[in-house]
Protein backbone atom coordinates (compact mmCIF):
# COMPACT_ATOMS: atom_id res chain seq x y z
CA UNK A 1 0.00 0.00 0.00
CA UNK A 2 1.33 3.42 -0.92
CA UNK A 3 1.85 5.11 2.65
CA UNK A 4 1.72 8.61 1.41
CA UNK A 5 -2.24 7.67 0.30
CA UNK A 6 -2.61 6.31 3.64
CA UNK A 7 -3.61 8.46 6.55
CA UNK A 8 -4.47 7.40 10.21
CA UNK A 9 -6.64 10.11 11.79
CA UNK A 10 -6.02 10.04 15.37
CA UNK A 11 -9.13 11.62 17.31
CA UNK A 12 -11.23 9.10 15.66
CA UNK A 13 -8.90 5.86 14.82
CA UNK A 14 -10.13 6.06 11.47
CA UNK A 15 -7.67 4.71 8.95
CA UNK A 16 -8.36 5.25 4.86
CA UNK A 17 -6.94 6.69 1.67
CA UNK A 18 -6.44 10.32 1.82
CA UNK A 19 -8.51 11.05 -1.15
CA UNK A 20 -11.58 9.10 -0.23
CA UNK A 21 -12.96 11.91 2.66
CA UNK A 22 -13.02 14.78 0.09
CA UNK A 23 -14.35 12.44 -2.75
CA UNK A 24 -17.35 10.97 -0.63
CA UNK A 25 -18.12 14.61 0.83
CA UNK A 26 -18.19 16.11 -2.83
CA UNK A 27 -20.03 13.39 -4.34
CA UNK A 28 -22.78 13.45 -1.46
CA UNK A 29 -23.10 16.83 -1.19
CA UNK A 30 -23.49 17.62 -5.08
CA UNK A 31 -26.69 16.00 -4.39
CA UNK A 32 -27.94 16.79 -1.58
CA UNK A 33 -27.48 20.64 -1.53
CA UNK A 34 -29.96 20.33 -4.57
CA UNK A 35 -32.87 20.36 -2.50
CA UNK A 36 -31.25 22.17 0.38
CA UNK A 37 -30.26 19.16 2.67
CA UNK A 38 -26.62 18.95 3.65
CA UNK A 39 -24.64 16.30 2.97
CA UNK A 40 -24.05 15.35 6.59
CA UNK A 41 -27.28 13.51 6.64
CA UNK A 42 -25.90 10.95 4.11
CA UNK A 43 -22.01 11.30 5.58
CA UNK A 44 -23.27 9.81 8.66
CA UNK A 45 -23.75 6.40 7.38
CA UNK A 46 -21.14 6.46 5.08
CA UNK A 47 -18.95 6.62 8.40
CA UNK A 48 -20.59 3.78 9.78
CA UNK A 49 -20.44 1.34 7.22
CA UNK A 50 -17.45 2.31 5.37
CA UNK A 51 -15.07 3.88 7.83
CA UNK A 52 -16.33 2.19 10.92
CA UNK A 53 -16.86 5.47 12.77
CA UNK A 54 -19.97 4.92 14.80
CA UNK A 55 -18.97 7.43 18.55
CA UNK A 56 -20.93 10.43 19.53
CA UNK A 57 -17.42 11.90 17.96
CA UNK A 58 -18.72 10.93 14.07
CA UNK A 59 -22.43 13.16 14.90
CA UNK A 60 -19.94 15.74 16.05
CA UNK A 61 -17.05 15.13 12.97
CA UNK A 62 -20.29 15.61 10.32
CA UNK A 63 -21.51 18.89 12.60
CA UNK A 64 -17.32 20.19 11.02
CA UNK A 65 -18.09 18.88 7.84
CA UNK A 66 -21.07 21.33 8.17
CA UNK A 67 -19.21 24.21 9.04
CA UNK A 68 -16.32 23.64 6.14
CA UNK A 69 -18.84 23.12 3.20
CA UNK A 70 -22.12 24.59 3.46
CA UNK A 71 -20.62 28.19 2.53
CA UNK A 72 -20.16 27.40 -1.11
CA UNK A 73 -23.58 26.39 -1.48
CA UNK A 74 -25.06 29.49 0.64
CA UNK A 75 -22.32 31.88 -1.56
CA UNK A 76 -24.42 30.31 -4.58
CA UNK A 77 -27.88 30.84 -3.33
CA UNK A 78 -27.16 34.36 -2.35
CA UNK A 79 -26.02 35.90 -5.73
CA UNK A 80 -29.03 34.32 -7.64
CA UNK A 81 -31.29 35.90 -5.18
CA UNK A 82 -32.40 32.79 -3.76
CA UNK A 83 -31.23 32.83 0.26
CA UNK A 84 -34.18 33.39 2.39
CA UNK A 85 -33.15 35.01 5.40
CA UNK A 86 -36.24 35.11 7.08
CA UNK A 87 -37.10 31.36 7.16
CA UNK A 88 -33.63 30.62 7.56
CA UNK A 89 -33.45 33.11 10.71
CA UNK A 90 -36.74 31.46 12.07
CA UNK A 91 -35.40 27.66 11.64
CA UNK A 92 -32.18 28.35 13.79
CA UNK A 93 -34.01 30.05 16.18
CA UNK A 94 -36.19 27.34 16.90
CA UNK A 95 -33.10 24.59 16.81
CA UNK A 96 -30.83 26.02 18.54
CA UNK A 97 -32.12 25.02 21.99
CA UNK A 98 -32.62 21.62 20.63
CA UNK A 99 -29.68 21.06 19.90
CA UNK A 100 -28.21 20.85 23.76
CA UNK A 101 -30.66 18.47 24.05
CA UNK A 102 -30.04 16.30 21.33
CA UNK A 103 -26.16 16.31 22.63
CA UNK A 104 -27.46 15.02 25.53
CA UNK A 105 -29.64 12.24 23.70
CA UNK A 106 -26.75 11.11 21.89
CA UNK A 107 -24.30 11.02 24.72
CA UNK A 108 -26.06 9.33 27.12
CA UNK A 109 -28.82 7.48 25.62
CA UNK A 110 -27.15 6.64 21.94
CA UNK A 111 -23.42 6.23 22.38
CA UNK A 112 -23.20 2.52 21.64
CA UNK A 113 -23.31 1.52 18.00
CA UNK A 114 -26.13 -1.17 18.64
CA UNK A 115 -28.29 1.60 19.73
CA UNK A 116 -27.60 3.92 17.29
CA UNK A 117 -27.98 2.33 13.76
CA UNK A 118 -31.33 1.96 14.47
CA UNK A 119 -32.23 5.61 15.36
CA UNK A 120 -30.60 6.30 12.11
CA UNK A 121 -32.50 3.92 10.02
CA UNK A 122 -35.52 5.19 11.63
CA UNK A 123 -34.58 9.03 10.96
CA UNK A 124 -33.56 8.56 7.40
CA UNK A 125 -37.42 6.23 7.03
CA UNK A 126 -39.34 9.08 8.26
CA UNK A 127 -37.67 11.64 5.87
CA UNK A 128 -38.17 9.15 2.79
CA UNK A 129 -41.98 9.00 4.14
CA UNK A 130 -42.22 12.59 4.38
CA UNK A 131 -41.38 13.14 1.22
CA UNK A 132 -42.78 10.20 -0.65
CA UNK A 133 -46.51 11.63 1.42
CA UNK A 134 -46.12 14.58 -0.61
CA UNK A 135 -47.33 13.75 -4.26
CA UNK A 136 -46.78 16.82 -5.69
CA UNK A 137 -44.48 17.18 -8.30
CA UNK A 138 -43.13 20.36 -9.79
CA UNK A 139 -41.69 21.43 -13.36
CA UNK A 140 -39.00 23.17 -13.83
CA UNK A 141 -37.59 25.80 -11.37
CA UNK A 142 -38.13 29.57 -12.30
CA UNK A 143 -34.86 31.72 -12.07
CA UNK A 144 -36.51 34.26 -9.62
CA UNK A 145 -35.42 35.85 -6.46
CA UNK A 146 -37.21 34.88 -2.98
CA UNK A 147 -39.15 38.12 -1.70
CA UNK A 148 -40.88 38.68 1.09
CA UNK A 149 -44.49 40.33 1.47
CA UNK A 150 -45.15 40.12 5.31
CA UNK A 151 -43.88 39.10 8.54
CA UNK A 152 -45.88 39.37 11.32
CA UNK A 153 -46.26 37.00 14.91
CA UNK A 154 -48.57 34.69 13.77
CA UNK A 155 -47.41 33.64 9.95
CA UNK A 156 -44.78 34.63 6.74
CA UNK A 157 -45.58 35.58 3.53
CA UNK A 158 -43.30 35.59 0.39
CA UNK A 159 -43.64 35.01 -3.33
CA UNK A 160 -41.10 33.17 -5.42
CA UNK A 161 -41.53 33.56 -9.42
CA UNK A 162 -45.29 34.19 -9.77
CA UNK A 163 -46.35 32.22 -6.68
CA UNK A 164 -46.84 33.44 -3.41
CA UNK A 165 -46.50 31.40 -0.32
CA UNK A 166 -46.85 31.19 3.38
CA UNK A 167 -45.93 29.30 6.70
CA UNK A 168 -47.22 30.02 10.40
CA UNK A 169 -44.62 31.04 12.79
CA UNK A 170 -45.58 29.36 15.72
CA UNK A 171 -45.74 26.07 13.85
CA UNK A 172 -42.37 26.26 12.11
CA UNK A 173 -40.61 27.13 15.54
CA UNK A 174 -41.81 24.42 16.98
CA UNK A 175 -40.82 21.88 14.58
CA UNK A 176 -37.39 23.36 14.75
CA UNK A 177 -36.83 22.96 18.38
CA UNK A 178 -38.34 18.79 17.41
CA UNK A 179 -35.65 18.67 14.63
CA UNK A 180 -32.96 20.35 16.13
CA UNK A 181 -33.26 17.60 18.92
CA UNK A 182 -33.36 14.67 16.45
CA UNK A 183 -30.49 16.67 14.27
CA UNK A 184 -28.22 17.05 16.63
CA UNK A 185 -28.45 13.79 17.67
CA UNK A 186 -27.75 12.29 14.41
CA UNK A 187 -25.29 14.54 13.69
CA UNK A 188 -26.52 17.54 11.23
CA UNK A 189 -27.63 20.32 12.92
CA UNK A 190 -30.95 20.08 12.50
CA UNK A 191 -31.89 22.31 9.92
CA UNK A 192 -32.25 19.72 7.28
CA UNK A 193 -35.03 18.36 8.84
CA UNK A 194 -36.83 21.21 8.08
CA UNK A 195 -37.06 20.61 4.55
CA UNK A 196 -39.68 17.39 4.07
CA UNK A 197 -41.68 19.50 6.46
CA UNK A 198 -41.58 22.36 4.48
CA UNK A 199 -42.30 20.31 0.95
CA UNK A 200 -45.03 17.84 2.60
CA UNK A 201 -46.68 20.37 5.44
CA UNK A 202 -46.58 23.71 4.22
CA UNK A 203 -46.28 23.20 0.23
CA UNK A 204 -43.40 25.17 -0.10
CA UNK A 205 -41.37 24.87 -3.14
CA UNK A 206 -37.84 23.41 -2.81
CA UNK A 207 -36.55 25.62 -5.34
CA UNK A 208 -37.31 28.60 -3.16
CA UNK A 209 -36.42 27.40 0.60
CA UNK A 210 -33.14 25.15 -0.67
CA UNK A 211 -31.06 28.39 0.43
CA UNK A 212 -32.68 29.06 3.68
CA UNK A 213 -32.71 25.30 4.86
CA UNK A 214 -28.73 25.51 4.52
CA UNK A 215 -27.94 28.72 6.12
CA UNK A 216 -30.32 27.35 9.34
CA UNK A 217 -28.24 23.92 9.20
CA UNK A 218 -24.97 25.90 8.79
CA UNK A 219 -26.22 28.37 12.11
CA UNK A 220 -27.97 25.42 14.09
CA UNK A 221 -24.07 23.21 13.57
CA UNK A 222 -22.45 25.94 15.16
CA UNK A 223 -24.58 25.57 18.83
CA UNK A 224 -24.50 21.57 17.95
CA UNK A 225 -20.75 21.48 17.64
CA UNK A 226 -20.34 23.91 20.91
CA UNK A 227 -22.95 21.37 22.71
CA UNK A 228 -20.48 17.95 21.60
CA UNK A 229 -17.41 20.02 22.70
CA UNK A 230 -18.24 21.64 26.48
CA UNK A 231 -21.37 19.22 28.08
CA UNK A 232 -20.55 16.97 30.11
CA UNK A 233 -20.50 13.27 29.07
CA UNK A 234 -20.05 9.66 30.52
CA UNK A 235 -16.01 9.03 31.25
CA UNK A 236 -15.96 6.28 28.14
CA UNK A 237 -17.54 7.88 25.62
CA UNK A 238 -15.86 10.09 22.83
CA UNK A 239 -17.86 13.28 22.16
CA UNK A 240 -15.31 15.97 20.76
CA UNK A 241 -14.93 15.91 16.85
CA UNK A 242 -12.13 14.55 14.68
CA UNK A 243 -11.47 17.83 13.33
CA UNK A 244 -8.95 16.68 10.67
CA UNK A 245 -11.15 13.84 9.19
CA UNK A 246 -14.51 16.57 9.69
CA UNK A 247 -12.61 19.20 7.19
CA UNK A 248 -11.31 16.31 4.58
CA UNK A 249 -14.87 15.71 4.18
CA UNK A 250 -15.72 19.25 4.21
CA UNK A 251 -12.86 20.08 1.68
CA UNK A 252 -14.86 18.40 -0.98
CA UNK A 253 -18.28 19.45 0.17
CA UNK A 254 -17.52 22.72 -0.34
CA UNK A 255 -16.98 22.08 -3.76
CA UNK A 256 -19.97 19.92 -3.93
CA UNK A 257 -22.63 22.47 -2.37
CA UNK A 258 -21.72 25.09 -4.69
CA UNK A 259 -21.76 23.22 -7.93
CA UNK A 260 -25.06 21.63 -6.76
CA UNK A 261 -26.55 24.62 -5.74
CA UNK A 262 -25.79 25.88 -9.35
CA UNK A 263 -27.49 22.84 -11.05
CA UNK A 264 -30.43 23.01 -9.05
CA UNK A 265 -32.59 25.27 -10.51
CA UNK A 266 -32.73 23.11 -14.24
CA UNK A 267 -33.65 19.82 -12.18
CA UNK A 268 -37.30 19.45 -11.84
CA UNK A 269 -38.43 19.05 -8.23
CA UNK A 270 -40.04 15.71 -8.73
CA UNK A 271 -36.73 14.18 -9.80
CA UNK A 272 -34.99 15.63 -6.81
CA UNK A 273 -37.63 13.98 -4.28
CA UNK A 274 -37.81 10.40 -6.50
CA UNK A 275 -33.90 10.34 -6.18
CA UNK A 276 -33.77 11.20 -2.08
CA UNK A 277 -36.84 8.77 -1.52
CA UNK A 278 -34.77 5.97 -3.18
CA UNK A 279 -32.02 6.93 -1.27
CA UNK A 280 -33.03 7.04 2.03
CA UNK A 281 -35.46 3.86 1.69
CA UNK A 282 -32.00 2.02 0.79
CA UNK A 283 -29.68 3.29 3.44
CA UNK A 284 -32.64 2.89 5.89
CA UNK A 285 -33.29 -1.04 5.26
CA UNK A 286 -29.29 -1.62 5.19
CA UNK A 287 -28.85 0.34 8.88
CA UNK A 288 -32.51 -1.12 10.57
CA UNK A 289 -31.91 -4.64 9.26
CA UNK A 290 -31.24 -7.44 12.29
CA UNK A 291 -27.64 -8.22 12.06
């Protein structure tokens, strides 16, 4: 084996080709930042059945992966127009409590990889549910900006293209505190969560909120990763983040968030959904089955 290729990473124990972080975190996250989920979401199991990673330290690696590549993606979204500060404001502001929480959960509760492979085969078969509820399918994306029309305490109204839309405020704040428990347990944040609610609840187009979604998973990481790094834990169980192995990954999601923030808007929506669906169905029967 060619040692230079070779890298141990020493927080973690993990032990794999140099290339093979960046190449899995560009790959995933090309597709996922399409409809505004990061890649940390599918990163997760790829730790678990590929690199063996399977500590509260791998929910807390993919929370740096967050923090490294997400920006290209949100740089993207910005200069078409297309980064919805409001919702994305409103998402972390409901999560970020949740997330000390979900530290906890995982910490105490989830540590032990026998445990934990089923939470995440249950997580990732509710979001393929979510979305495969919603039978909607859209056309083609129109290049517009996101504007908003109102805020007020009760609901938010925008209009995207030649469609105008709404959510109630109440309602989406408490689904983000719910998700940025479950999130931050499984090790994204939170904020991508958000997004089957958003398609199958409010019938909000993925086109418009893709932006938004990313900046709240990129703000709600931030309180995650703090939450890993200073709670307290049990004595034998790994919390703090293999910061080395989270920025490989990171390295090439960065790269992989903004190019698939620029394809996004010439995909139509319904092959976005039919592609995660698939996905997640998949990685959810290989995690949940006995053995």
């Amino acid at each position: 084996m060619n040692a230079p290729l070779w890298h141990h990473f020493a927080v973690s124990g993990v032990e794999t080709w140099l290339w093979l972080p960046p190449l899995a975190g560009l790959v995933i996250t090309f597709c996922t930042s399409m409809v505004g989920i990061s890649g940390a979401f599918l990163l997760l199991p790829f730790q678990l059945a590929v690199l063996g990673f399977a500590s509260p330290a791998a929910s807390a690696t993919n929370l740096v992966f967050n923090l490294v590549a997400i920006p290209g993606g949100l740089w993207r979204y910005a200069r078409e127009g297309r980064l919805f500060w409001p919702l994305a404001l409103v998402v972390s502001a409901g999560g970020a409590p949740g997330t000390f929480a979900g530290a906890w959960l995982r910490t105490h509760w989830l540590a032990d990889r026998a445990s934990f492979e089923p939470f995440v085969a249950a997580v990732l078969a509710y979001l393929a549910w979510r979305l495969l509820a919603d039978r909607h399918r859209g056309g083609a994306a129109p290049v517009a900006g996101v504007r908003l029309l109102a805020w007020n305490r009760s609901e938010i109204h925008f209009a995207y293209g030649d469609h105008q839309h709404r959510f109630g405020l109440p309602s989406m704040l408490a689904f983000s505190f719910l998700v940025g428990v479950v999130g931050t347990a499984y090790g994204i944040g939170g904020g991508s969560f958000i997004v089957p609610l958003c398609l199958a609840w409010y019938r909000l187009p993925v086109h418009a909120i893709a932006g938004a979604t990313l900046a709240a998973t990129f703000l709600t990481s931030v309180f995650a990763l703090a939450a890993y790094t200073w709670m307290p834990a049990p004595a034998d169980v790994a919390t703090r983040p293999d910061w080395a192995l989270g920025i490989a990954f990171g390295m090439g999601g960065m790269a992989g968030a903004y190019l698939g923030a620029r394809a996004q808007k010439h995909v139509p929506q319904g092959v976005l959904r039919l592609f995660l669906v698939l996905l997640l169905c998949g990685l959810a029967i290989y995690l949940g089955w006995p053995g």
